[in-house]
Every structure is written in structure tokens, then in C-alpha cells.
N, C-alpha and C. Protein backbone atom coordinates (compact mmCIF):
# COMPACT_ATOMS: atom_id res chain seq x y z
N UNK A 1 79.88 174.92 -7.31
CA UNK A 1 81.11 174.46 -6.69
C UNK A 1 80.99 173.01 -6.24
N UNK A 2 79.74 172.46 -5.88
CA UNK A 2 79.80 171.38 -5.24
C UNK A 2 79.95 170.59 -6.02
N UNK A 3 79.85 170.30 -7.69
CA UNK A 3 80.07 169.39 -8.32
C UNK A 3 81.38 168.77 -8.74
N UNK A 4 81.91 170.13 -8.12
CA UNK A 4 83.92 170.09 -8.19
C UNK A 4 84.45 169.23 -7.12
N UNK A 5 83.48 169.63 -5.97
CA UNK A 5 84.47 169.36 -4.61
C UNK A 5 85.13 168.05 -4.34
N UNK A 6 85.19 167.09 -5.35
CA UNK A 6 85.87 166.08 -5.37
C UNK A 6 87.69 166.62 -6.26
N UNK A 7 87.33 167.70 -6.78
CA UNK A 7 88.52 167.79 -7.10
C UNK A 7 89.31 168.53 -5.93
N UNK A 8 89.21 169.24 -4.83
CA UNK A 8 89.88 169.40 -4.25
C UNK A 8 90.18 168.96 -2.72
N UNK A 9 91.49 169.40 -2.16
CA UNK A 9 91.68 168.71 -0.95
C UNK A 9 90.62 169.05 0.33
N UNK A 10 90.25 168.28 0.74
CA UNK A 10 89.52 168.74 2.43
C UNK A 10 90.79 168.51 3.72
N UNK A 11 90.76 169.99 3.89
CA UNK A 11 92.44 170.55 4.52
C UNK A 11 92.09 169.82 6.22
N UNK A 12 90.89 169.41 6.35
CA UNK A 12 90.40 169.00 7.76
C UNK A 12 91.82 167.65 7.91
N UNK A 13 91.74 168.18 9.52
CA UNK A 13 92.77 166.57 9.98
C UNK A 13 92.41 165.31 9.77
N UNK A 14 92.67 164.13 9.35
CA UNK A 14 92.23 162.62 9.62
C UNK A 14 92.99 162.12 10.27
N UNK A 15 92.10 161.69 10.85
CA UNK A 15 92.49 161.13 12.36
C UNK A 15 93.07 159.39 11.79
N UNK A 16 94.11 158.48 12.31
CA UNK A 16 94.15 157.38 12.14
C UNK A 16 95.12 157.06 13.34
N UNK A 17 95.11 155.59 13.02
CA UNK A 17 96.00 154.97 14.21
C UNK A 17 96.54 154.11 13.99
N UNK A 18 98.00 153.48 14.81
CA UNK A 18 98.52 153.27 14.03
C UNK A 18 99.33 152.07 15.14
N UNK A 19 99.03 151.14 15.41
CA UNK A 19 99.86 150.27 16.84
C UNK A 19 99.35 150.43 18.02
N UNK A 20 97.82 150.96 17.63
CA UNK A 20 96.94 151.44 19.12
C UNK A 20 97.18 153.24 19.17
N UNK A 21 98.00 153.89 18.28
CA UNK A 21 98.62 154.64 18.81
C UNK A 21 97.72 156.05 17.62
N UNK A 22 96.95 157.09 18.26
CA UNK A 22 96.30 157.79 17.19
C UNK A 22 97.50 159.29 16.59
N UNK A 23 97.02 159.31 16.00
CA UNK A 23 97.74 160.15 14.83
C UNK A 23 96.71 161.13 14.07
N UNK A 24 96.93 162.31 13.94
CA UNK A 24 96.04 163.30 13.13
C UNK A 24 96.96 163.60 11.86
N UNK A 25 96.39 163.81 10.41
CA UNK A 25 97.42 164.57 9.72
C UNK A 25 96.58 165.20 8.61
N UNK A 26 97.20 166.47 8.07
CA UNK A 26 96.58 166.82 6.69
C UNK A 26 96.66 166.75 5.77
N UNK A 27 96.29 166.34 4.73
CA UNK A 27 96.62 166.02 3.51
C UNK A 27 97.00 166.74 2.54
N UNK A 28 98.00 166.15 2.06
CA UNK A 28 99.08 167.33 1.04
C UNK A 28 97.90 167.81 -0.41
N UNK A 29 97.90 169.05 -0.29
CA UNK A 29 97.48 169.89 -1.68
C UNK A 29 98.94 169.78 -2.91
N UNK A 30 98.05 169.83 -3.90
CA UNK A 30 98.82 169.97 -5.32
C UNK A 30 100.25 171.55 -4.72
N UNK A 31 99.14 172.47 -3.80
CA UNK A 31 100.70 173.36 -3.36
C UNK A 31 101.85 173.21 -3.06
N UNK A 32 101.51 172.36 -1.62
CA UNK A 32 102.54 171.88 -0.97
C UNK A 32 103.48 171.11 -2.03
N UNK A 33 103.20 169.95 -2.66
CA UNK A 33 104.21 169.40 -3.32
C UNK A 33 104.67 170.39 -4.28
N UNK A 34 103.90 171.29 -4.86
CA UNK A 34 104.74 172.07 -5.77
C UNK A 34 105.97 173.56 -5.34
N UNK A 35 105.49 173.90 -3.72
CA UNK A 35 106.61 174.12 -2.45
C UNK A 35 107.92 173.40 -2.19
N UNK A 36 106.92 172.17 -2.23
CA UNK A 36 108.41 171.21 -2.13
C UNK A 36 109.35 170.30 -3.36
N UNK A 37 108.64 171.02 -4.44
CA UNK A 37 109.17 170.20 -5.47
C UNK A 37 111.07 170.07 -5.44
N UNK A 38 111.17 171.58 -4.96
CA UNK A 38 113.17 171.76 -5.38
C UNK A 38 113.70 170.95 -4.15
N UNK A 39 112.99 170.49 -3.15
CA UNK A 39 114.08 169.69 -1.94
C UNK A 39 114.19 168.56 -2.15
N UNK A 40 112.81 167.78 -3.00
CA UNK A 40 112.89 166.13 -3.06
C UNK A 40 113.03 165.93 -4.62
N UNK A 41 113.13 166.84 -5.52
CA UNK A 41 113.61 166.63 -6.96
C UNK A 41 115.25 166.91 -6.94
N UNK A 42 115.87 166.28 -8.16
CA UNK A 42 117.40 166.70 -8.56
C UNK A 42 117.26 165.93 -9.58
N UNK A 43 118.96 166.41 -10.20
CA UNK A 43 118.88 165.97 -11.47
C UNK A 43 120.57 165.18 -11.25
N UNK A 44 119.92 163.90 -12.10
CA UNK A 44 122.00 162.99 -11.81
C UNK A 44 122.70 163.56 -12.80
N UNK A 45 123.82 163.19 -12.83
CA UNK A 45 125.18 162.84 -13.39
C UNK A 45 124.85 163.14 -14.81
N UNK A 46 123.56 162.15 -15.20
CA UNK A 46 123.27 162.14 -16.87
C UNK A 46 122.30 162.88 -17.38
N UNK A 47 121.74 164.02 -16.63
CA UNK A 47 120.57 164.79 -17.02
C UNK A 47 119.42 164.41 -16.38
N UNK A 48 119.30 163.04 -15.83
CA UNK A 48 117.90 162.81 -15.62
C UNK A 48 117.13 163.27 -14.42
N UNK A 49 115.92 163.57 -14.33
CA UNK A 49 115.35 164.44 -13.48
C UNK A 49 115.17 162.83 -12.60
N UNK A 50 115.39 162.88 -10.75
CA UNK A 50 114.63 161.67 -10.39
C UNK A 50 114.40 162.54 -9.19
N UNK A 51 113.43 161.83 -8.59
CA UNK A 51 112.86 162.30 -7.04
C UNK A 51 113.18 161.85 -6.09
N UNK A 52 113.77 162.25 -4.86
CA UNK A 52 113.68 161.60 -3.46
C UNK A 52 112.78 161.35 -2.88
N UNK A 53 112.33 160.41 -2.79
CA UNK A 53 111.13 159.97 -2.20
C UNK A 53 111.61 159.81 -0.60
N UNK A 54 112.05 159.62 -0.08
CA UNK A 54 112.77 159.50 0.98
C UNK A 54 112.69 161.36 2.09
N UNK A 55 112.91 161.54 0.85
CA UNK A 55 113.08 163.62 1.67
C UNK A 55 111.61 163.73 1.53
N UNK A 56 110.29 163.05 0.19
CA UNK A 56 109.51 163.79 0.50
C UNK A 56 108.50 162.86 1.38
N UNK A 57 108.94 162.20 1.63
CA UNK A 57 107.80 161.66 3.31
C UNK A 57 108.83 162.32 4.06
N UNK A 58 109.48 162.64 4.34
CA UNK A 58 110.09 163.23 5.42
C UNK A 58 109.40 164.89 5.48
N UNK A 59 109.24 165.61 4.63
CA UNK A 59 108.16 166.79 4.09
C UNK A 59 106.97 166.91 4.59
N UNK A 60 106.26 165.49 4.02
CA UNK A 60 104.60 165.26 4.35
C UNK A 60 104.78 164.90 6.02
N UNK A 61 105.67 163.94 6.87
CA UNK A 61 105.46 163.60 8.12
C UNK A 61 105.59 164.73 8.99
N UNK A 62 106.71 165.54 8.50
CA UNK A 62 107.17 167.05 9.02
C UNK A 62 106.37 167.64 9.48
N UNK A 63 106.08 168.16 7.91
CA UNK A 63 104.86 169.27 7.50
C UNK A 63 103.61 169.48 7.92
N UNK A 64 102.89 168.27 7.81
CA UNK A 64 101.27 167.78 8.21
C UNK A 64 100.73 167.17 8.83
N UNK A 65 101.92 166.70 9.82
CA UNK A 65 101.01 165.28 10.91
C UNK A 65 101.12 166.68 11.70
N UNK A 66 99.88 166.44 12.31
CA UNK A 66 99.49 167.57 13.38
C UNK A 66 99.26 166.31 14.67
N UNK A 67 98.60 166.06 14.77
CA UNK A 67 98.32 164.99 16.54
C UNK A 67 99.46 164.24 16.10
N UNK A 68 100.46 163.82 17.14
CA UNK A 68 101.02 162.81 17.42
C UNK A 68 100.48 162.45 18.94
N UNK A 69 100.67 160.78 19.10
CA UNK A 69 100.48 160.45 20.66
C UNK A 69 101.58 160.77 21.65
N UNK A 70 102.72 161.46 21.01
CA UNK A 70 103.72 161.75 22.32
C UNK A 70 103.38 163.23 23.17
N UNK A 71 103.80 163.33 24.49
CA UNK A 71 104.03 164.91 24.52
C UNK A 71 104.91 165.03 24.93
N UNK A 72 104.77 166.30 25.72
CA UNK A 72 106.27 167.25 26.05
C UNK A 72 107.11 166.00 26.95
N UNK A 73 106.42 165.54 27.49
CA UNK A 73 107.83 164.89 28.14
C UNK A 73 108.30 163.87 27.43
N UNK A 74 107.41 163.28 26.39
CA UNK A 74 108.12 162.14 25.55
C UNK A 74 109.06 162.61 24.93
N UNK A 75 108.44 164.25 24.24
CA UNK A 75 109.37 164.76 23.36
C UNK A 75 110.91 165.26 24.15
N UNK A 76 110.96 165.23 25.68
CA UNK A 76 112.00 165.82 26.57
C UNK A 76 113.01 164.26 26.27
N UNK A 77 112.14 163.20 26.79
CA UNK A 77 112.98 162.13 27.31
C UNK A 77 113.71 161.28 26.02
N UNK A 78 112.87 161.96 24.68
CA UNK A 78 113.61 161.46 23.60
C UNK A 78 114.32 161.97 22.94
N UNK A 79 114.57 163.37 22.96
CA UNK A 79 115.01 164.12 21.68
C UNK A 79 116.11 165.43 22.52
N UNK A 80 115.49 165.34 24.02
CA UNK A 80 116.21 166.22 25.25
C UNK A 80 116.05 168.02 24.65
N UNK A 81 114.35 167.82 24.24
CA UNK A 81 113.92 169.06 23.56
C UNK A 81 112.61 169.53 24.41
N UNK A 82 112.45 170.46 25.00
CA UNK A 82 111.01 170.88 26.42
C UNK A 82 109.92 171.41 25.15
N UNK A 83 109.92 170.75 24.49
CA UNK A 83 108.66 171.32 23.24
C UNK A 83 107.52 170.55 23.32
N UNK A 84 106.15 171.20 23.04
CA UNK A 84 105.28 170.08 22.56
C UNK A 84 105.47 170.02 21.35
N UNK A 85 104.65 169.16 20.83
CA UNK A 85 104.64 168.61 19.46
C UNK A 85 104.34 169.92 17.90
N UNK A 86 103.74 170.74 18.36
CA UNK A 86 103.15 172.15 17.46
C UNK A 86 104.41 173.31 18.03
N UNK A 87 104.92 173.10 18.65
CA UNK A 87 105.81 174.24 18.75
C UNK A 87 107.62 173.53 18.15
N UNK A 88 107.77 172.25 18.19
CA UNK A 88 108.24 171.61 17.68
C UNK A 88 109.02 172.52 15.99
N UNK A 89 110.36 172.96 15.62
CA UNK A 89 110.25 173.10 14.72
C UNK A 89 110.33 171.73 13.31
N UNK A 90 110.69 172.06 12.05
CA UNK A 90 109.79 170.81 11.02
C UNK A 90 111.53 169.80 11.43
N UNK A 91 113.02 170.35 11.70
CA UNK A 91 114.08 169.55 11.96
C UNK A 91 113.72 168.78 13.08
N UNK A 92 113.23 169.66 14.51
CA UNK A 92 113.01 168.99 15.89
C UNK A 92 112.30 167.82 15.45
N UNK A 93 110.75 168.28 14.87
CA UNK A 93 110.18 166.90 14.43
C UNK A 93 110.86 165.77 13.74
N UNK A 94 111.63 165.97 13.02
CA UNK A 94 112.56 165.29 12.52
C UNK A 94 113.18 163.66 12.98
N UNK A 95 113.93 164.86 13.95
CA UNK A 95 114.58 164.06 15.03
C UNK A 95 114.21 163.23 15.88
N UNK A 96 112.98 163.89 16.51
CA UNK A 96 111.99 163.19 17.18
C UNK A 96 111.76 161.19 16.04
N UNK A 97 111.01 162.11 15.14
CA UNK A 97 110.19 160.98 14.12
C UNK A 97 111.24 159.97 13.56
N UNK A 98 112.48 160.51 13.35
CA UNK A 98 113.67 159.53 12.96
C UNK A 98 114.13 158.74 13.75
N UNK A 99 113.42 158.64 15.86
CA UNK A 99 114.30 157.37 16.29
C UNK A 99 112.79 156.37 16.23
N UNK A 100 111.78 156.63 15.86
CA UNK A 100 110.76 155.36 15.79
C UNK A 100 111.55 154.28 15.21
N UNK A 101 110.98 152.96 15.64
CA UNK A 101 111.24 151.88 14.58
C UNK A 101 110.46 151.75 13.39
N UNK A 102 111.63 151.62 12.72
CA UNK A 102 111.32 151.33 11.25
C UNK A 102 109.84 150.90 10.94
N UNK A 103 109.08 149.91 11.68
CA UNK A 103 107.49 149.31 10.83
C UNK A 103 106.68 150.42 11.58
N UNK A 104 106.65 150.82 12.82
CA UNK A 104 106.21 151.90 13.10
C UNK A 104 105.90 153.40 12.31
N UNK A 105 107.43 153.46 11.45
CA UNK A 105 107.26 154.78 11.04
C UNK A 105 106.31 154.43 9.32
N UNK A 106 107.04 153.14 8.88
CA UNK A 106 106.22 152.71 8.12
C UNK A 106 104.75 152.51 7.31
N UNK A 107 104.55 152.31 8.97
CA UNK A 107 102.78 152.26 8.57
C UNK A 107 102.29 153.53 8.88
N UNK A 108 103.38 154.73 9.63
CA UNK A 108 102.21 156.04 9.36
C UNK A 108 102.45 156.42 7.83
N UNK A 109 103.97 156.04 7.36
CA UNK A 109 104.01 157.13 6.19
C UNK A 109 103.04 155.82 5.11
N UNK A 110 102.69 154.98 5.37
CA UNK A 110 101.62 154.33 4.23
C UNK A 110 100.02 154.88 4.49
N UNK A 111 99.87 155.09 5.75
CA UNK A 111 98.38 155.74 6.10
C UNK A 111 98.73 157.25 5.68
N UNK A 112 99.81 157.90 5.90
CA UNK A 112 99.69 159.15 5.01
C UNK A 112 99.42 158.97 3.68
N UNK A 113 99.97 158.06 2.99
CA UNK A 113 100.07 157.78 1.59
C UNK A 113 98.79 157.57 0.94
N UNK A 114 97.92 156.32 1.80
CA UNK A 114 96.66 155.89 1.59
C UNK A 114 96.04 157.40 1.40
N UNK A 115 95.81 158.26 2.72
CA UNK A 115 94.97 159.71 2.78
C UNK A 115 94.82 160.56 1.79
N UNK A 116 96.38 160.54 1.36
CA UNK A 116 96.80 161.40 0.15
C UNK A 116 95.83 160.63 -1.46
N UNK A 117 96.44 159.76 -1.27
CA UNK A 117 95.81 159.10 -2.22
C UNK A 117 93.97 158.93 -2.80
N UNK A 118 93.23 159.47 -1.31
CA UNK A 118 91.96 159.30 -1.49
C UNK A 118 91.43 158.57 -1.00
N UNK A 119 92.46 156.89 -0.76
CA UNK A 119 91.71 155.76 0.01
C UNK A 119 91.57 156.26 1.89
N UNK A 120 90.92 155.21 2.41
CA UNK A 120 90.75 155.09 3.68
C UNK A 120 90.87 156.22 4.40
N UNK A 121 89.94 157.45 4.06
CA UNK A 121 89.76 158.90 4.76
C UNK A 121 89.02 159.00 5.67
N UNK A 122 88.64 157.73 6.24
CA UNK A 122 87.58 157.19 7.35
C UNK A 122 88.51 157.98 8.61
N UNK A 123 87.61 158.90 9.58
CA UNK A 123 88.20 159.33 10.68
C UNK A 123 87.77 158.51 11.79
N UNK A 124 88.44 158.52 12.64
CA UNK A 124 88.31 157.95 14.08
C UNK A 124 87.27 158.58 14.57
């Protein structure tokens, strides 16, 4: 098995940070995207199959960031929701993650991207 284990995911959290600010998340398996293939795929007008890329970081940020730096009361004073972050459902998170500013949300969904990708799996 060990000569494989580069082919598959290590489901462990990586830790990163992101504006001073740390962040845990897990990295998407070949499953998950194939779970989520029917929400961020469609097909246009002319047949052609294209992807939302847009719905599927919204999926991966949802889905797999496990540590965020807010808690219950950030999540109260922003979203007017008494949840922590894991009891949070994947819309609440949503909502929450949709009033960041834009370079903020940016550079997590590129450090998700990097993780996914293989690069910079260096943990904190």
C-alpha cells in the first residue's frame, strides 16, 4: 500500500492562515467532487456541458473548512445565528462566509485550491 499512498487523499485537517487569521480544512477526495458533480455542472442553451466554478468553492468552503477563527458570538453578531462553527448548517456557513471581503475570501479559496492541488500542505 505504501507505494500508492501518494495516490490518495490524507483526509487529516491542514491547518493554514490566512491575514494572521488560522483556518483548518480537508481536502476534497475524487468522492466528494463526484457528490457534487450535479450542483456545480449544467448544460447551456447549446448542449454544452460547463461547470460552476463559483457553486463549487462554495461546496469545498462549505463542506471542508473545519477550524474557522470566528466563534459563537462572531457567528451571533454576524449572521444573528447562536451556532458554533460545526453545528453551523453547510447554508448557515454560507451566509456567514458570504459577508467576508472579497481578498479575504479569496485567499482562503486559493489556499484551499493550492491543498487540493498537492502544493503547500505544510501545516502550522
Amino acid at each position: 500500500m505504501s507505494k500508492f499512498k501518494k495516490d490518495f487523499v490524507n483526509e487529516d485537517i491542514v491547518y493554514f492562515k490566512v491575514d494572521g487569521r488560522k483556518f483548518g480544512y480537508i481536502p476534497v477526495t475524487a468522492g466528494d467532487e463526484s457528490d457534487w458533480l450535479m450542483e456545480y455542472t449544467f448544460i447551456t442553451d447549446k448542449g454544452e456541458v460547463k461547470q460552476n466554478l463559483s457553486v463549487l468553492n462554495k461546496l469545498k468552503i462549505c463542506s471542508k473548512l473545519e477550524v474557522v477563527p470566528y466563534d459563537k458570538e462572531d457567528i451571533k453578531a454576524i449572521i444573528n445565528i447562536d451556532k458554533s462553527w460545526k453545528e453551523l448548517s453547510l447554508d448557515e456557513r454560507w451566509a456567514l462566509l458570504r459577508k467576508l471581503r472579497p481578498k479575504l475570501f479569496d485567499e482562503i479559496v486559493k489556499k484551499i485550491n493550492d491543498i487540493n492541488n498537492g502544493s503547500k500542505k505544510k501545516t502550522l
